[in-house]
PDB file of N, CA and C in Angstrom:
ATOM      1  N   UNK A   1       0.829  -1.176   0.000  1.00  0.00           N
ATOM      2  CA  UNK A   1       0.000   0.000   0.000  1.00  0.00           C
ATOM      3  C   UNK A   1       0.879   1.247   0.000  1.00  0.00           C
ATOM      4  N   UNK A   2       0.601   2.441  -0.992  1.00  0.00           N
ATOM      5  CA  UNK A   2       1.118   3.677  -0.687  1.00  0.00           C
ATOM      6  C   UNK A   2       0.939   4.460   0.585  1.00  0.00           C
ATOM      7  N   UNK A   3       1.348   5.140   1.063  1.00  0.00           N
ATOM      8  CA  UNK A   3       1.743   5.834   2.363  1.00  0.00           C
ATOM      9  C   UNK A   3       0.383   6.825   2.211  1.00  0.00           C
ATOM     10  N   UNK A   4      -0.169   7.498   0.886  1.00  0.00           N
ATOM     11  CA  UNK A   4      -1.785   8.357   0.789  1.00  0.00           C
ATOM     12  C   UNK A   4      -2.496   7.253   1.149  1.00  0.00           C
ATOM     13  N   UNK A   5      -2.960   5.917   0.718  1.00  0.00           N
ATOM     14  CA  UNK A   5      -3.476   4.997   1.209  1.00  0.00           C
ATOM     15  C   UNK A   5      -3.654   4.607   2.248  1.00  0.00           C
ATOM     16  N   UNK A   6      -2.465   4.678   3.136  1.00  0.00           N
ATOM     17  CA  UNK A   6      -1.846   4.283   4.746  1.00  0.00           C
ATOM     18  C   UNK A   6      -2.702   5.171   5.163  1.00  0.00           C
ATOM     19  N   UNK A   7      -2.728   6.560   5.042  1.00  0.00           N
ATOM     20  CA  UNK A   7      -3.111   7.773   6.089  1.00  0.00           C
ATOM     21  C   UNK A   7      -4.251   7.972   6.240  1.00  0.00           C
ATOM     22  N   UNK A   8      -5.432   7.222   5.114  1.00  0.00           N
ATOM     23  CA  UNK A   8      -6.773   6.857   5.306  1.00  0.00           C
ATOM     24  C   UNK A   8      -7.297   6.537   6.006  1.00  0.00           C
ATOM     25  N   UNK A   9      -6.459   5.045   6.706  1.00  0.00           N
ATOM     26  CA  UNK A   9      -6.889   4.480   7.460  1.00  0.00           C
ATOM     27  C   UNK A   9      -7.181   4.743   9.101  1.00  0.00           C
ATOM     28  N   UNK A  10      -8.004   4.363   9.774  1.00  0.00           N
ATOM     29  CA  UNK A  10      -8.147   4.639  11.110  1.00  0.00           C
ATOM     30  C   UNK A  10      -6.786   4.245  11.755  1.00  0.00           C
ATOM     31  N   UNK A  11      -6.831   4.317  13.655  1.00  0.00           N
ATOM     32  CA  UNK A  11      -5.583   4.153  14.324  1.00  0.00           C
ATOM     33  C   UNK A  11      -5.363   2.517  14.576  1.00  0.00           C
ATOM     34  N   UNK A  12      -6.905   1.745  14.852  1.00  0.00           N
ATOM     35  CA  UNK A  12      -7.263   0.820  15.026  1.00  0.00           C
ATOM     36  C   UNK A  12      -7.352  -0.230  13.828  1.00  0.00           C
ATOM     37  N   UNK A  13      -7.224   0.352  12.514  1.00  0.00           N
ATOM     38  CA  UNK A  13      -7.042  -0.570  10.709  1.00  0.00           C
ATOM     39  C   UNK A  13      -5.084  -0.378  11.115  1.00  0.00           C
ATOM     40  N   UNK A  14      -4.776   0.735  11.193  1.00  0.00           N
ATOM     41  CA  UNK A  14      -3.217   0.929  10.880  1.00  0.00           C
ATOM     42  C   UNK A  14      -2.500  -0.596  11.789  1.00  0.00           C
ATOM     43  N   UNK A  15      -2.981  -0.495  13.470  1.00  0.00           N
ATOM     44  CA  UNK A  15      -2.503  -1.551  14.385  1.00  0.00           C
ATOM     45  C   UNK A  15      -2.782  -2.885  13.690  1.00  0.00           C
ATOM     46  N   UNK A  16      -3.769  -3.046  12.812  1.00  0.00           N
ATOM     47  CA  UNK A  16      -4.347  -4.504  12.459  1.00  0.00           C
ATOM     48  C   UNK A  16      -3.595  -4.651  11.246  1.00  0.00           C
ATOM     49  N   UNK A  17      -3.118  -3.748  10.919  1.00  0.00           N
ATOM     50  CA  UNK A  17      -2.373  -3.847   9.653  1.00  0.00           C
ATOM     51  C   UNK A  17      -0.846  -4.491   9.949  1.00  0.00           C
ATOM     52  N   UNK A  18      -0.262  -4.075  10.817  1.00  0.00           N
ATOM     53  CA  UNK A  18       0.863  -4.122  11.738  1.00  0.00           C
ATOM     54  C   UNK A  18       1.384  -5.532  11.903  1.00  0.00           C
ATOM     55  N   UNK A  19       0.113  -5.810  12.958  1.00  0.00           N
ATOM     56  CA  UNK A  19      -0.322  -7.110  12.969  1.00  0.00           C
ATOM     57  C   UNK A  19       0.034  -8.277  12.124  1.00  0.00           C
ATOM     58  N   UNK A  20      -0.816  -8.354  11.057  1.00  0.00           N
ATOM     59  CA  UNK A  20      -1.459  -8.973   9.619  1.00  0.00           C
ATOM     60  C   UNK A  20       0.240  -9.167   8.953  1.00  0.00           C
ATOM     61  N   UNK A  21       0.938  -7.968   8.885  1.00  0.00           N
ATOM     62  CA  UNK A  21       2.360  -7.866   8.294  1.00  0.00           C
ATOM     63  C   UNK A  21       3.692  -8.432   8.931  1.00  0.00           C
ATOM     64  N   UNK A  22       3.419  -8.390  10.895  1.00  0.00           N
ATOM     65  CA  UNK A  22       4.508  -8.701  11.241  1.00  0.00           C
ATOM     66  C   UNK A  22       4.383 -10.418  10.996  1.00  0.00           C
ATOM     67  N   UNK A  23       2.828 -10.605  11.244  1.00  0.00           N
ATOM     68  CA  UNK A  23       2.786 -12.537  10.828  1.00  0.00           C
ATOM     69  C   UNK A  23       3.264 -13.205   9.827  1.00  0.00           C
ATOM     70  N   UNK A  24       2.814 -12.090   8.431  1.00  0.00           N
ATOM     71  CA  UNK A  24       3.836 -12.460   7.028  1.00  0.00           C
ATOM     72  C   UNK A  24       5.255 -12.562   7.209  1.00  0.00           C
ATOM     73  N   UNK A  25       5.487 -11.788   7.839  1.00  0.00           N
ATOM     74  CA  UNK A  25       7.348 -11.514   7.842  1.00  0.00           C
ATOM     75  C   UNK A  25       7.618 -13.091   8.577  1.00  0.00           C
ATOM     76  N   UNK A  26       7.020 -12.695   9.756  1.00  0.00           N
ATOM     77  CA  UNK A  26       7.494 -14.292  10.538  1.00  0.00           C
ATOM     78  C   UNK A  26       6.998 -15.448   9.623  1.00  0.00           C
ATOM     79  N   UNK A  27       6.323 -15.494   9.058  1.00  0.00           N
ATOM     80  CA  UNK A  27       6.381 -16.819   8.169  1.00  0.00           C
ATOM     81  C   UNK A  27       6.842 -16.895   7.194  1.00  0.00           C
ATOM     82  N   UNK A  28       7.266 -15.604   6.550  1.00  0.00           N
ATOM     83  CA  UNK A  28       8.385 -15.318   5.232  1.00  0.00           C
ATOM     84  C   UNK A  28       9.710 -15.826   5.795  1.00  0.00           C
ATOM     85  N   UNK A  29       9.778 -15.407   6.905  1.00  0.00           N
ATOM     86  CA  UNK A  29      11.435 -16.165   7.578  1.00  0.00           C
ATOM     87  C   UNK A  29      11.413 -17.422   7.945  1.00  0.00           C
ATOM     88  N   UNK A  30      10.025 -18.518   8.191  1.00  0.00           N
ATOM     89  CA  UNK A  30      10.489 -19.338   8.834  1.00  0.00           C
ATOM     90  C   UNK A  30      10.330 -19.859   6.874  1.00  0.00           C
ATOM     91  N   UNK A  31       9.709 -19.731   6.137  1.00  0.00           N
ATOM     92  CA  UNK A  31      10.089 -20.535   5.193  1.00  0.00           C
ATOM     93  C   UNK A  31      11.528 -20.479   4.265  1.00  0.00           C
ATOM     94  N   UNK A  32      11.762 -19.118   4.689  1.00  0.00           N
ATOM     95  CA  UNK A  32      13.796 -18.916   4.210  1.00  0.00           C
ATOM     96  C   UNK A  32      14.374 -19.935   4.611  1.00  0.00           C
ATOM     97  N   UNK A  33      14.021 -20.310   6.581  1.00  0.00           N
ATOM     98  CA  UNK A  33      14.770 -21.329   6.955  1.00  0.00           C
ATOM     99  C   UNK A  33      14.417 -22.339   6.353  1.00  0.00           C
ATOM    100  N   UNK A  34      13.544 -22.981   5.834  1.00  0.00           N
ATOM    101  CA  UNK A  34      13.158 -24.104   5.346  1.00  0.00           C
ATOM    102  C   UNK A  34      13.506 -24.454   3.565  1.00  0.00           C
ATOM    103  N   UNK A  35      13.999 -23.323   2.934  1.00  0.00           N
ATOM    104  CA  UNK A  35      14.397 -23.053   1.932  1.00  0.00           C
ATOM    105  C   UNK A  35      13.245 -23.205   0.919  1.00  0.00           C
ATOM    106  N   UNK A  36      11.837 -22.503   1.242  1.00  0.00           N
ATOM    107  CA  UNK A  36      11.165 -22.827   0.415  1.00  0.00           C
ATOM    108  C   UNK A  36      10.762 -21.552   0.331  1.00  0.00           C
ATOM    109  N   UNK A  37      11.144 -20.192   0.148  1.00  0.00           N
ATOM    110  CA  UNK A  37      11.112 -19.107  -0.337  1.00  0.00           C
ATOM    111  C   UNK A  37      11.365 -19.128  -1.402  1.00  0.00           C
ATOM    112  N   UNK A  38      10.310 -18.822  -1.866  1.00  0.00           N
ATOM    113  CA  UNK A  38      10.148 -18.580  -3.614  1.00  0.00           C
ATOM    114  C   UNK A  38      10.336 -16.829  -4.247  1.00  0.00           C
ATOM    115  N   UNK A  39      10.581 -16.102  -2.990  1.00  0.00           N
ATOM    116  CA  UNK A  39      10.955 -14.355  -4.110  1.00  0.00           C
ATOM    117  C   UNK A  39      11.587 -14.180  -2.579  1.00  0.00           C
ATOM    118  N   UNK A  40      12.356 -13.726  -2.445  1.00  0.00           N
ATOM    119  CA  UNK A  40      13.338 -13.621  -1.009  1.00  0.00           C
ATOM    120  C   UNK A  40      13.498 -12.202  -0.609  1.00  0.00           C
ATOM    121  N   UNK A  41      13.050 -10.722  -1.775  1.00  0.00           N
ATOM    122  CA  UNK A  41      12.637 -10.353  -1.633  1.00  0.00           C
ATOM    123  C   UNK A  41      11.677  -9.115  -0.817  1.00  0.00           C
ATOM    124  N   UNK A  42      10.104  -9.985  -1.302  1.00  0.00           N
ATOM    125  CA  UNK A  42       9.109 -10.185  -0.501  1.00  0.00           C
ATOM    126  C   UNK A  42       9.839 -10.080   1.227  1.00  0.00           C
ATOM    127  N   UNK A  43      10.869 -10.148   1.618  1.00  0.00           N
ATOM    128  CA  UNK A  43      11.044 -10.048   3.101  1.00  0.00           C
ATOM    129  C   UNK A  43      11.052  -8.820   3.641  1.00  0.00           C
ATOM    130  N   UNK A  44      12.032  -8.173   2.189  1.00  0.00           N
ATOM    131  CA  UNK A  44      12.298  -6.310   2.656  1.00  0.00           C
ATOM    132  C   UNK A  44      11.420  -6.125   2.393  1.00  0.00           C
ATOM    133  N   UNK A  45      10.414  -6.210   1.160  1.00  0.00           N
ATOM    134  CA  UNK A  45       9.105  -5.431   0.958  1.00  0.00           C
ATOM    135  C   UNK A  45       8.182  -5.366   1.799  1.00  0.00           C
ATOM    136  N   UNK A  46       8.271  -6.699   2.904  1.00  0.00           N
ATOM    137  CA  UNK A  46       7.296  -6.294   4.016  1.00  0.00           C
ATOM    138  C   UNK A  46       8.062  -5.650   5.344  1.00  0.00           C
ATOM    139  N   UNK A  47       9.013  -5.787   5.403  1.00  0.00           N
ATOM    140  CA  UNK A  47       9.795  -4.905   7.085  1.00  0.00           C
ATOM    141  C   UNK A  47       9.361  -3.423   6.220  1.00  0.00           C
ATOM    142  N   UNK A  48       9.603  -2.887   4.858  1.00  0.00           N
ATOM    143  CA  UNK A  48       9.552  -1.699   4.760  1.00  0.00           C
ATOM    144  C   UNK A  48       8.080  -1.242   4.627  1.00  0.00           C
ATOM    145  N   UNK A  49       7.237  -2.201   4.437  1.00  0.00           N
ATOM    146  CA  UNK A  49       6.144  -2.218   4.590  1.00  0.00           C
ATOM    147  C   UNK A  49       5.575  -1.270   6.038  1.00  0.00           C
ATOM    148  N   UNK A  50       6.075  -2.353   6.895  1.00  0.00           N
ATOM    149  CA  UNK A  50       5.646  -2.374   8.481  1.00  0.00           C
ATOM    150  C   UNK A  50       6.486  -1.089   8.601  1.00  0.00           C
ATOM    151  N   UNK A  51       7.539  -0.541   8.632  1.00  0.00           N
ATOM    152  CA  UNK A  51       8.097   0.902   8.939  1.00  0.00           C
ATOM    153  C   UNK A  51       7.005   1.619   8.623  1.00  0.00           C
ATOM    154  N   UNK A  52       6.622   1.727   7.211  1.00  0.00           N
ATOM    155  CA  UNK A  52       5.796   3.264   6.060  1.00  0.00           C
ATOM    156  C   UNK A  52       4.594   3.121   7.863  1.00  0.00           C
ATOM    157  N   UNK A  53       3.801   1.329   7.883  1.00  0.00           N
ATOM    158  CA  UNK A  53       2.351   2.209   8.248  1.00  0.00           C
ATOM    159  C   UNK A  53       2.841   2.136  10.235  1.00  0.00           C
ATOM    160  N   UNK A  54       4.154   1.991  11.028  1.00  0.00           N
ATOM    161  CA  UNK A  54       4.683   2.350  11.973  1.00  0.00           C
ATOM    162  C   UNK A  54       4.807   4.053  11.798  1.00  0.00           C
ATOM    163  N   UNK A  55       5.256   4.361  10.950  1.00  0.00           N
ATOM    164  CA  UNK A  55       5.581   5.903  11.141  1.00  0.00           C
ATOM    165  C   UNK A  55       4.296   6.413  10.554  1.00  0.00           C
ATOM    166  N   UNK A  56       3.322   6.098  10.150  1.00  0.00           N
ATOM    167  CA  UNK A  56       2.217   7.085  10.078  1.00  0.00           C
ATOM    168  C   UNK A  56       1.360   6.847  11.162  1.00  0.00           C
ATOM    169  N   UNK A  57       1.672   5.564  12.073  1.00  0.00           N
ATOM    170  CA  UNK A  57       0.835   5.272  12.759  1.00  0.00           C
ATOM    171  C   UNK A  57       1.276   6.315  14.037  1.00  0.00           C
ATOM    172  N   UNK A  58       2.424   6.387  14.438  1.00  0.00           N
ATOM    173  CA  UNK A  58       3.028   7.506  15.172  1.00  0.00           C
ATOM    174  C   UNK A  58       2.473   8.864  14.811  1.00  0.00           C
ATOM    175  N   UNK A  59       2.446   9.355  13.605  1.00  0.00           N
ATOM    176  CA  UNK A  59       1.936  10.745  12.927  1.00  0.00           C
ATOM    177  C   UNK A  59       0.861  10.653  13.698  1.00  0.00           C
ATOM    178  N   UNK A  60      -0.447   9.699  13.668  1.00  0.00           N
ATOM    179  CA  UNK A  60      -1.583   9.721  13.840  1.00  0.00           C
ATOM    180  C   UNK A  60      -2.159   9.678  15.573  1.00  0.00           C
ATOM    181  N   UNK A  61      -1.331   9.387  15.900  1.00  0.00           N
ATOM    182  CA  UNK A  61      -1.279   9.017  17.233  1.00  0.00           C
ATOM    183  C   UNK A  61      -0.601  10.361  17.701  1.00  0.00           C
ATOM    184  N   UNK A  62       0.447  10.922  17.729  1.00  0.00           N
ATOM    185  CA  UNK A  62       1.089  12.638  17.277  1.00  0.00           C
ATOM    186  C   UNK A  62      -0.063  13.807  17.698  1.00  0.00           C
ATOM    187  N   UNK A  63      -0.716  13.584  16.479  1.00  0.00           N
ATOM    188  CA  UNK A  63      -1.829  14.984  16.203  1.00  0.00           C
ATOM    189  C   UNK A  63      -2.877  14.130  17.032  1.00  0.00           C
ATOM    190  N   UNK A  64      -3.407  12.893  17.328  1.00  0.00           N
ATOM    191  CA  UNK A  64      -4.582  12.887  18.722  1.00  0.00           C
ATOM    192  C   UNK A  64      -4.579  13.509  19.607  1.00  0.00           C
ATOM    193  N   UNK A  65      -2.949  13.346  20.035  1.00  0.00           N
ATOM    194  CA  UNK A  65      -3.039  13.740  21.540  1.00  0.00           C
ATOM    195  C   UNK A  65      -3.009  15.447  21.553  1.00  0.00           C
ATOM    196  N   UNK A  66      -2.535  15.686  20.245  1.00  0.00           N
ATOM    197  CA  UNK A  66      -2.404  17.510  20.603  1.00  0.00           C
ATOM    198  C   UNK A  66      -3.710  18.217  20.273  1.00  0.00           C
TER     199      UNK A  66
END
């Protein structure tokens, strides 16, 4: 998802998103170990994933409290 996309979302979609992504990653790694990663990839695309909607999720959380 693009980062205009990301900022749509509520505080409570962004956390579930988080979620949903850190589970991919952990099962993107346990199948590296298993050598059955098929695009290797797919690993950075999701940690950089999880950063983009971490730092908007901070933005959003930012301007609540002020």
């Amino acid at each position: 998802m693009k980062a205009k996309e990301l900022r749509e979302l509520s505080i409570p979609e962004l956390k579930e998103r988080v979620a949903k992504l850190r589970e991919e990653l952990m099962n993107l790694r346990f199948l590296k170990t298993i050598h059955r990663l098929e695009n290797p990839m797919r690993i950075r695309q999701v940690r950089r994933e999880i950063a983009r909607v971490l730092t908007i999720l901070k933005e959003k959380e930012r301007s609540a409290n002020q």
